[in-house]
C-alpha atoms as a PDB file:
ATOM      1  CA  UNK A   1     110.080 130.016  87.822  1.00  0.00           C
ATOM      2  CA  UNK A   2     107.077 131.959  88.835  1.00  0.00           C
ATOM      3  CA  UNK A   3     104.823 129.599  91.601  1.00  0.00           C
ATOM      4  CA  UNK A   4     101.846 128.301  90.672  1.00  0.00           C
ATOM      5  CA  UNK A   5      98.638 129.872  91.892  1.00  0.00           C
ATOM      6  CA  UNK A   6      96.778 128.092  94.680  1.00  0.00           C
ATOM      7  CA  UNK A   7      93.865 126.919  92.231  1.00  0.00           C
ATOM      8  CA  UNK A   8      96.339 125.383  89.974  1.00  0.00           C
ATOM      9  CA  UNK A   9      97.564 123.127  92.794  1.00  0.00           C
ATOM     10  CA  UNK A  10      94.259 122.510  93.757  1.00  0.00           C
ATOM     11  CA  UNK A  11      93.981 121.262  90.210  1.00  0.00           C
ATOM     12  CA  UNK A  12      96.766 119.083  90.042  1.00  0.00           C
ATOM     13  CA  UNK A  13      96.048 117.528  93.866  1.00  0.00           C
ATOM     14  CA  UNK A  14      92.676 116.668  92.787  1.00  0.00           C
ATOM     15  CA  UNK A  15      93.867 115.035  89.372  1.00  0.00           C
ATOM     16  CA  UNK A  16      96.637 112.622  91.292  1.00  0.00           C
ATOM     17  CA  UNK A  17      94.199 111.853  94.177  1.00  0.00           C
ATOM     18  CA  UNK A  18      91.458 110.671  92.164  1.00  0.00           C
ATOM     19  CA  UNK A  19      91.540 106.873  92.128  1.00  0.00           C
ATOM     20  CA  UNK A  20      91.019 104.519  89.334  1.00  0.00           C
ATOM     21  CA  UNK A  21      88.384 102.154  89.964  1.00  0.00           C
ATOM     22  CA  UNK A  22      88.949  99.588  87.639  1.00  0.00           C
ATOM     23  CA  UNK A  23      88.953  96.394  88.697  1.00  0.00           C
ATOM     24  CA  UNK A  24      86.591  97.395  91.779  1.00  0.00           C
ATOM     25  CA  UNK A  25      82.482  97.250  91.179  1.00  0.00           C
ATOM     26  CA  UNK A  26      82.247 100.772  91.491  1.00  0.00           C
ATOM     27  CA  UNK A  27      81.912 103.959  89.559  1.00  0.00           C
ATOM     28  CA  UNK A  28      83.097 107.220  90.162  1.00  0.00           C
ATOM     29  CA  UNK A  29      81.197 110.466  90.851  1.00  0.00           C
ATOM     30  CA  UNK A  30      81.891 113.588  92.298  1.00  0.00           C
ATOM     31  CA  UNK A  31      84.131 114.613  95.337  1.00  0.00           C
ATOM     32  CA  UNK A  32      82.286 115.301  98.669  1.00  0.00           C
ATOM     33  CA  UNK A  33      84.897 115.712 100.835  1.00  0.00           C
ATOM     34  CA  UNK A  34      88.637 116.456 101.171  1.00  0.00           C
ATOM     35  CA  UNK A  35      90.406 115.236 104.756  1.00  0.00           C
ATOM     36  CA  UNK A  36      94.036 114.455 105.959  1.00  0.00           C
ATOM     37  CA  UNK A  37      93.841 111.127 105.598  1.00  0.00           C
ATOM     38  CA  UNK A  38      91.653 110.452 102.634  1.00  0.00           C
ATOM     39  CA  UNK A  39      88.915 111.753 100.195  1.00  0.00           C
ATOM     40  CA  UNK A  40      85.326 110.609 100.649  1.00  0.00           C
ATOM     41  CA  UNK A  41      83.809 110.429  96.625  1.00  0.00           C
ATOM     42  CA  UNK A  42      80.275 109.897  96.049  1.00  0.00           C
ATOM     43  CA  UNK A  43      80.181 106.333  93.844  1.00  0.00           C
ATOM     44  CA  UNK A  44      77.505 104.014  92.197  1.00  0.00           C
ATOM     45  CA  UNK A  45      77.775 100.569  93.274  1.00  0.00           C
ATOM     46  CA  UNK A  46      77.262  98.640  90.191  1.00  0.00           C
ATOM     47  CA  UNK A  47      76.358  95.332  91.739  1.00  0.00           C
ATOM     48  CA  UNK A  48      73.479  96.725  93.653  1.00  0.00           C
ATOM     49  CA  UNK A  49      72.933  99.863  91.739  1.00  0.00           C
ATOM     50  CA  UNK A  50      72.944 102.341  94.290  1.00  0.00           C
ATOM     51  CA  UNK A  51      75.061 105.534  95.397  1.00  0.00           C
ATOM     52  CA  UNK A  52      77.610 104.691  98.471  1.00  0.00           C
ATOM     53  CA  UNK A  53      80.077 107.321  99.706  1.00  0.00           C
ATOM     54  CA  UNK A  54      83.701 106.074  99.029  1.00  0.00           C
ATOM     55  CA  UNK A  55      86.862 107.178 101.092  1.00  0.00           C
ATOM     56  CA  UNK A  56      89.968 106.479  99.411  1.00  0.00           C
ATOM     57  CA  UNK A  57      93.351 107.212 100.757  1.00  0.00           C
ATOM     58  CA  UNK A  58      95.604 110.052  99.684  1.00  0.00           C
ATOM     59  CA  UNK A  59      98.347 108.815  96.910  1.00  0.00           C
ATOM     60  CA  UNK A  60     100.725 110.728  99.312  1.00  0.00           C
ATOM     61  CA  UNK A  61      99.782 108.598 102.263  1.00  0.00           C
ATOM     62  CA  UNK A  62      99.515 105.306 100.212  1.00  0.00           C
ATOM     63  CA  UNK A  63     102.648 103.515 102.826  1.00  0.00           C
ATOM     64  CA  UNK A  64     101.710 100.776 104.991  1.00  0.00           C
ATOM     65  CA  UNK A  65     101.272 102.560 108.239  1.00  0.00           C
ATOM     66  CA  UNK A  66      98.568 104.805 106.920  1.00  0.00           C
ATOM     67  CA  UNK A  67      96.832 101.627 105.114  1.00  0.00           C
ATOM     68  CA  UNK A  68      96.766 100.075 108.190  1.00  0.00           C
ATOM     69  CA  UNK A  69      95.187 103.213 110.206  1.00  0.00           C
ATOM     70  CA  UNK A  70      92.491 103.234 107.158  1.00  0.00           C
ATOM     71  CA  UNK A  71      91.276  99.794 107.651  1.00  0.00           C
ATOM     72  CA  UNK A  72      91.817  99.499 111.305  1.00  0.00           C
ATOM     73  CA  UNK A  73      89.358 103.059 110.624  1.00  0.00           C
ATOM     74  CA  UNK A  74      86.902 100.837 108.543  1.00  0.00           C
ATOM     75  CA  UNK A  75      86.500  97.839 110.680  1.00  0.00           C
ATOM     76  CA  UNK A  76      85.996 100.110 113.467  1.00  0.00           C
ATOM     77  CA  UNK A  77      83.178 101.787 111.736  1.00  0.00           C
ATOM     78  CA  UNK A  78      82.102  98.348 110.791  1.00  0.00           C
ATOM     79  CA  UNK A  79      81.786  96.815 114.371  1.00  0.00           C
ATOM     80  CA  UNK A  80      79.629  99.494 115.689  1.00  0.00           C
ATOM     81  CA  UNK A  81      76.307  98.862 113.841  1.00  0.00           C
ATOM     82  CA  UNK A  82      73.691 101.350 114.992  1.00  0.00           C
ATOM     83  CA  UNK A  83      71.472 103.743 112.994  1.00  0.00           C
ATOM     84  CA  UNK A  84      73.353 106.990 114.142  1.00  0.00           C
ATOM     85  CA  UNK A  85      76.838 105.588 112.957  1.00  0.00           C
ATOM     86  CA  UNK A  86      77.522 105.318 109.013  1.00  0.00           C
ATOM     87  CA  UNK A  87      77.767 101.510 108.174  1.00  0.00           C
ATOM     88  CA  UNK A  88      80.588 100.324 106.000  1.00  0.00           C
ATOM     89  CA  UNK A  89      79.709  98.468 103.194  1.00  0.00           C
ATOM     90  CA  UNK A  90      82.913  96.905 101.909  1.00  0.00           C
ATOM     91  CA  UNK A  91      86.615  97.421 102.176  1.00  0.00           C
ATOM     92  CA  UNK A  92      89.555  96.829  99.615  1.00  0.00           C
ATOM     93  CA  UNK A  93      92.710  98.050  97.801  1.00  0.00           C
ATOM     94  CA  UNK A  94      92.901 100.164  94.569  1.00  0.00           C
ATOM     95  CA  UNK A  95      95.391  98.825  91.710  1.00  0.00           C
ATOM     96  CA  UNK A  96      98.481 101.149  93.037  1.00  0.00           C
ATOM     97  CA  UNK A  97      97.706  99.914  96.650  1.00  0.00           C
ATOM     98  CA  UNK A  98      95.630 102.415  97.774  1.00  0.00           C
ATOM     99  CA  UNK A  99      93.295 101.134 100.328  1.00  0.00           C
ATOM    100  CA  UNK A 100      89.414 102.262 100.350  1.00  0.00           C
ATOM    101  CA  UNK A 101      86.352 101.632 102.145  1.00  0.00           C
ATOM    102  CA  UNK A 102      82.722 102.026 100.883  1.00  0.00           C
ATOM    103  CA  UNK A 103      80.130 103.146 103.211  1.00  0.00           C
ATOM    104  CA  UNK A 104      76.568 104.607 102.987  1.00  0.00           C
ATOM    105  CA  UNK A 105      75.813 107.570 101.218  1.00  0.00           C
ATOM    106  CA  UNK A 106      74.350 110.500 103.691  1.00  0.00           C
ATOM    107  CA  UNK A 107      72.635 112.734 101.927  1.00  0.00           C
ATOM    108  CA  UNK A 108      72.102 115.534 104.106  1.00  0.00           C
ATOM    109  CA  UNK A 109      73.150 118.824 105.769  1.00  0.00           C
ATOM    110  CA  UNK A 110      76.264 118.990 108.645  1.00  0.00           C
ATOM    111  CA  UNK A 111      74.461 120.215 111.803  1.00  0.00           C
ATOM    112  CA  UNK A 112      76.581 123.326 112.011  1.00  0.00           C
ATOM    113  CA  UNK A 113      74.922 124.277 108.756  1.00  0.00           C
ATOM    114  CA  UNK A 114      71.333 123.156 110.012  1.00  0.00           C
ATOM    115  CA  UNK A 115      68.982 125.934 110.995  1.00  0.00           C
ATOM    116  CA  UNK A 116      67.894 125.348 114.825  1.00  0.00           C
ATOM    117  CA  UNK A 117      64.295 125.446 115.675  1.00  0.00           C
ATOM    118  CA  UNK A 118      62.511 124.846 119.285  1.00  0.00           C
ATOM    119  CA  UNK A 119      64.294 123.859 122.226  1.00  0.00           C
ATOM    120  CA  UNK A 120      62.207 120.265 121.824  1.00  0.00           C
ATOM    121  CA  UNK A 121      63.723 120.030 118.090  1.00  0.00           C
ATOM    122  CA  UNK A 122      67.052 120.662 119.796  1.00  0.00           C
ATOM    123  CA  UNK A 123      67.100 118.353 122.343  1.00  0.00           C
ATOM    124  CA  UNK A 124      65.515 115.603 120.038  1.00  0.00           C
ATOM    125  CA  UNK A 125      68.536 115.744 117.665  1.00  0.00           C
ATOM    126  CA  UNK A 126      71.470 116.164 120.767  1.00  0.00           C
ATOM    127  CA  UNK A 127      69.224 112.856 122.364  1.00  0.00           C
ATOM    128  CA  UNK A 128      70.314 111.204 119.127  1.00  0.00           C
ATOM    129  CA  UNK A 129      73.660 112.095 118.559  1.00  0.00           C
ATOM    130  CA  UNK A 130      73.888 110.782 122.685  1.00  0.00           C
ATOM    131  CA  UNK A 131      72.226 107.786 121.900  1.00  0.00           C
ATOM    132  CA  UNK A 132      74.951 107.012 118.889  1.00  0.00           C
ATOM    133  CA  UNK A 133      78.133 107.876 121.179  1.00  0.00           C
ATOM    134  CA  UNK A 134      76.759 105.815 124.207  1.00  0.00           C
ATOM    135  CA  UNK A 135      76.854 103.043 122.149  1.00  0.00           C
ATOM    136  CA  UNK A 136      80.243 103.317 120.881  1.00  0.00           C
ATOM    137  CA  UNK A 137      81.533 103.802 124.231  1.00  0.00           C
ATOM    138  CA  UNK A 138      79.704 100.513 125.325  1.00  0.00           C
ATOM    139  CA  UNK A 139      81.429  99.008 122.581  1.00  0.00           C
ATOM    140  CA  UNK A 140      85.053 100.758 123.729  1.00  0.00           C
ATOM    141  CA  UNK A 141      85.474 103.447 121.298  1.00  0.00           C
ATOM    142  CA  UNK A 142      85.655 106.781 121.603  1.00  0.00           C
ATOM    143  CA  UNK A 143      84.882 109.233 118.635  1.00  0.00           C
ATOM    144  CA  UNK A 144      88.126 111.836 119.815  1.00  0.00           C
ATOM    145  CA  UNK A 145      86.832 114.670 117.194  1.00  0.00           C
ATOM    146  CA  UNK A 146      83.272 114.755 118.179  1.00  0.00           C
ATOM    147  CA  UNK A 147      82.291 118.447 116.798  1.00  0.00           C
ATOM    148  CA  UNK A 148      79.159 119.302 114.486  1.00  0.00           C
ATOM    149  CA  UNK A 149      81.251 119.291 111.519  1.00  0.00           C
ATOM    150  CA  UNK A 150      80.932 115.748 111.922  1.00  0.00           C
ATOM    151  CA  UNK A 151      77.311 115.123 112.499  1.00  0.00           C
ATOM    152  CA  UNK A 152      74.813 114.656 109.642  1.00  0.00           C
ATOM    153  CA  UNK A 153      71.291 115.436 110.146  1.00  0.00           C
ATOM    154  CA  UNK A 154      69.465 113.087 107.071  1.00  0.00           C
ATOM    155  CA  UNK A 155      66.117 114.711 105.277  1.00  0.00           C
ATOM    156  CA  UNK A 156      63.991 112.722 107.444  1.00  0.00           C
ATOM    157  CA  UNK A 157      65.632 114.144 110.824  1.00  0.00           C
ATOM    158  CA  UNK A 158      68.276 111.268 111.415  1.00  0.00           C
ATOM    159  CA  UNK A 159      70.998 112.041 112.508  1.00  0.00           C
ATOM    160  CA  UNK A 160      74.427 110.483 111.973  1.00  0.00           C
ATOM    161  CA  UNK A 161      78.288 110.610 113.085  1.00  0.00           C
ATOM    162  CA  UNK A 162      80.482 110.702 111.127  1.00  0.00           C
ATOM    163  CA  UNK A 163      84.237 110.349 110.612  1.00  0.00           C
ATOM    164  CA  UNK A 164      86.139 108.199 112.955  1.00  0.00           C
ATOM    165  CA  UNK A 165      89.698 108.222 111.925  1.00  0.00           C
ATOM    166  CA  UNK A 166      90.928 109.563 115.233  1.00  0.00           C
ATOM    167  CA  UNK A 167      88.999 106.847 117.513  1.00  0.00           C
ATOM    168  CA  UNK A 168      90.455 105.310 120.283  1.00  0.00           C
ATOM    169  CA  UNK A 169      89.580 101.580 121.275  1.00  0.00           C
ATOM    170  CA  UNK A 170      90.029 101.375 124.742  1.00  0.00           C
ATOM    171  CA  UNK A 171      90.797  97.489 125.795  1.00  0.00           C
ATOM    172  CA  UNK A 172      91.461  94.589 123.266  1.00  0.00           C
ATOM    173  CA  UNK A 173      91.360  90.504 124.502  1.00  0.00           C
ATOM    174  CA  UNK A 174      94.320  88.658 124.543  1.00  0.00           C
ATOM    175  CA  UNK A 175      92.817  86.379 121.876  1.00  0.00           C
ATOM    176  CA  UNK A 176      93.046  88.709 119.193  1.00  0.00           C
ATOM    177  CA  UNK A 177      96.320  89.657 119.732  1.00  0.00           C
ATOM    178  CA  UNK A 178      96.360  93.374 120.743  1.00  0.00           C
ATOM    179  CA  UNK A 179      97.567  95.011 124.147  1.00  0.00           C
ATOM    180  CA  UNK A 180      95.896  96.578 126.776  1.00  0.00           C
ATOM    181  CA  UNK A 181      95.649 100.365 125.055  1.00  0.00           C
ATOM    182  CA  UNK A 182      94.409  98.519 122.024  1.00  0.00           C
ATOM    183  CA  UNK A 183      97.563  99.293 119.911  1.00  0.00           C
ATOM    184  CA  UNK A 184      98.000  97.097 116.755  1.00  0.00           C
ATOM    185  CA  UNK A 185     100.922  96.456 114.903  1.00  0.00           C
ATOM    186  CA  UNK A 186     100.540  95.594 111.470  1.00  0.00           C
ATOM    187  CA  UNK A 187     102.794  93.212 108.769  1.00  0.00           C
ATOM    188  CA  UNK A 188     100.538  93.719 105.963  1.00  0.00           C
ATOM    189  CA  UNK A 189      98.250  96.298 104.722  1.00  0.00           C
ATOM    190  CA  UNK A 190      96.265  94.257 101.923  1.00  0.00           C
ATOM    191  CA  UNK A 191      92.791  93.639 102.866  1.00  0.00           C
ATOM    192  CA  UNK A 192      92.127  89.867 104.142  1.00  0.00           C
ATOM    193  CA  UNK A 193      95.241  89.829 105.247  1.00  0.00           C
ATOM    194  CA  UNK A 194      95.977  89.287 109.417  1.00  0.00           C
ATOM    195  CA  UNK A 195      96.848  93.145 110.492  1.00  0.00           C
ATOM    196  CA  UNK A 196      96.684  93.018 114.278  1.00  0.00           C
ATOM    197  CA  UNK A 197      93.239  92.831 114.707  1.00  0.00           C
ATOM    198  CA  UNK A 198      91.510  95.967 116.640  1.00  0.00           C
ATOM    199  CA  UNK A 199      91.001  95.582 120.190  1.00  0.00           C
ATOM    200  CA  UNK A 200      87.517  95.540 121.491  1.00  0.00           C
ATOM    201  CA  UNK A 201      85.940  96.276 124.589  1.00  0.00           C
ATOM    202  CA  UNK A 202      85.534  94.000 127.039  1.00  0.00           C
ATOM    203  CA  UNK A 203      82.657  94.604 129.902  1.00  0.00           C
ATOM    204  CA  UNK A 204      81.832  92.198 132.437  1.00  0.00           C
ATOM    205  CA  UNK A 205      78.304  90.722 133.033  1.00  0.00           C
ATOM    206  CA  UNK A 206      77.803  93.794 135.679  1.00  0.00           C
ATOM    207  CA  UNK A 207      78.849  96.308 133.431  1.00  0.00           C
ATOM    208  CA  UNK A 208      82.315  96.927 134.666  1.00  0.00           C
ATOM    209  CA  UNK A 209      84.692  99.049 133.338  1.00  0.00           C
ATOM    210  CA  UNK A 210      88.216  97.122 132.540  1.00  0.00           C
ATOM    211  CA  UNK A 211      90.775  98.421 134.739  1.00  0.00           C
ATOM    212  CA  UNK A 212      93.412  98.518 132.201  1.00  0.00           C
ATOM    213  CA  UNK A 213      90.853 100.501 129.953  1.00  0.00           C
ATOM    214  CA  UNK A 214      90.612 103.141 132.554  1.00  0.00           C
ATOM    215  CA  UNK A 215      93.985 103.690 132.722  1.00  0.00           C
ATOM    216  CA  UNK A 216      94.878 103.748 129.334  1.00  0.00           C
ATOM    217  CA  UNK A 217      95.169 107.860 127.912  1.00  0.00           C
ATOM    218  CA  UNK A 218      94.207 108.712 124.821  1.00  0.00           C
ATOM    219  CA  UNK A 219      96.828 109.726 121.856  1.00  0.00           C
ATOM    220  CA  UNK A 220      96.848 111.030 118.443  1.00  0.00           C
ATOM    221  CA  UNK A 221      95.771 108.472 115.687  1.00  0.00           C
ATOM    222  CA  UNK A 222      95.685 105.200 116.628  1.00  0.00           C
ATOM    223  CA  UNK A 223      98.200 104.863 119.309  1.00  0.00           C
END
């Protein structure tokens, strides 16, 4: 049997990946983007009538451990509202148990595909991208594949970070149930459900860095 030709496959991966949306307020468009972990669509929200970007989880990957990691990924994203980090919109699971999240649409050019100008037009957009990492880490996460593939620069010169399935949250209070490298274990991977919840940062009023956050190395995924 003669092996099929890498367009073929490329064919077929795209046919079993895309998701069926029934049942969900949205509609499917095109394919923006292709990752390990997931596919990011562009998608009309038919409630509101505007265009979201929607990443849905490879049918390979559609197991409980990698549900988890996605919405872990999406409340993440979620917690850290600032206007150089994507907001999520909304969060839920496909009819085969796929999970997905809906976030804004960038529309936009990757900054390793944006055409430098001055040094002040430089150091305007790197002050930005700063601006939207600081504030993660104040909130005790760190990006972990920070690299201008990830960065959107907007039309109007904002500029955005994306992608933060490989963050690491750094300390998580007892309360909620996680440990001190903010490691989750999760029973269930339908949305609403208890998972473990995400560990947060904790500072105190001076600004202090937790000492069990300082110790605690980062890992691949979520670990």
């Amino acid at each position: 049997m003669r092996p099929l030709a890498d367009a073929a496959v490329g064919r077929l991966r795209h046919l079993v990946d895309e998701p069926d949306l029934d049942g969900t307020p949205y509609r499917l468009g095109r394919e923006i983007a292709r990752g390990g972990m997931g596919v990011v669509y562009e998608a009309v929200d038919e409630r509101l009538d505007r265009k979201v970007a929607l990443k849905v989880l490879h049918v390979a990957l559609a197991g409980p451990e990698h549900a988890a990691r996605m919405v872990r990924e999406a409340r993440v994203v979620a917690r850290l509202e600032h206007p150089g980090i994507v907001p999520i919109h909304d969060v839920g699971t496909l009819a085969d148990g796929r999970v997905f999240y809906a976030m804004k649409l960038v529309e936009g050019r990757r900054l390793d595909q944006v055409p430098l100008g001055s040094i002040p037009e430089v150091l305007r957009l790197f002050e930005k991208l700063c601006e939207a990492v600081a504030f993660a880490h104040d909130r005790g996460v760190v990006h972990r594949d920070l690299k201008p593939a990830n960065v959107m620069v907007g039309a109007f010169g904002e500029v955005l970070v994306m992608d933060w399935g490989l963050a690491k949250l750094l300390a998580a209070p007892e309360s909620e149930g996680g440990t001190e490298t903010g490691t989750g274990t999760a029973t269930d991977t339908r949305v609403g459900t208890v998972m473990g919840t995400p560990a947060t940062w904790r500072r105190s009023r001076r600004g202090a860095r937790s000492t069990a956050s300082a110790r605690a190395p980062t890992s691949t995924g979520w670990e």
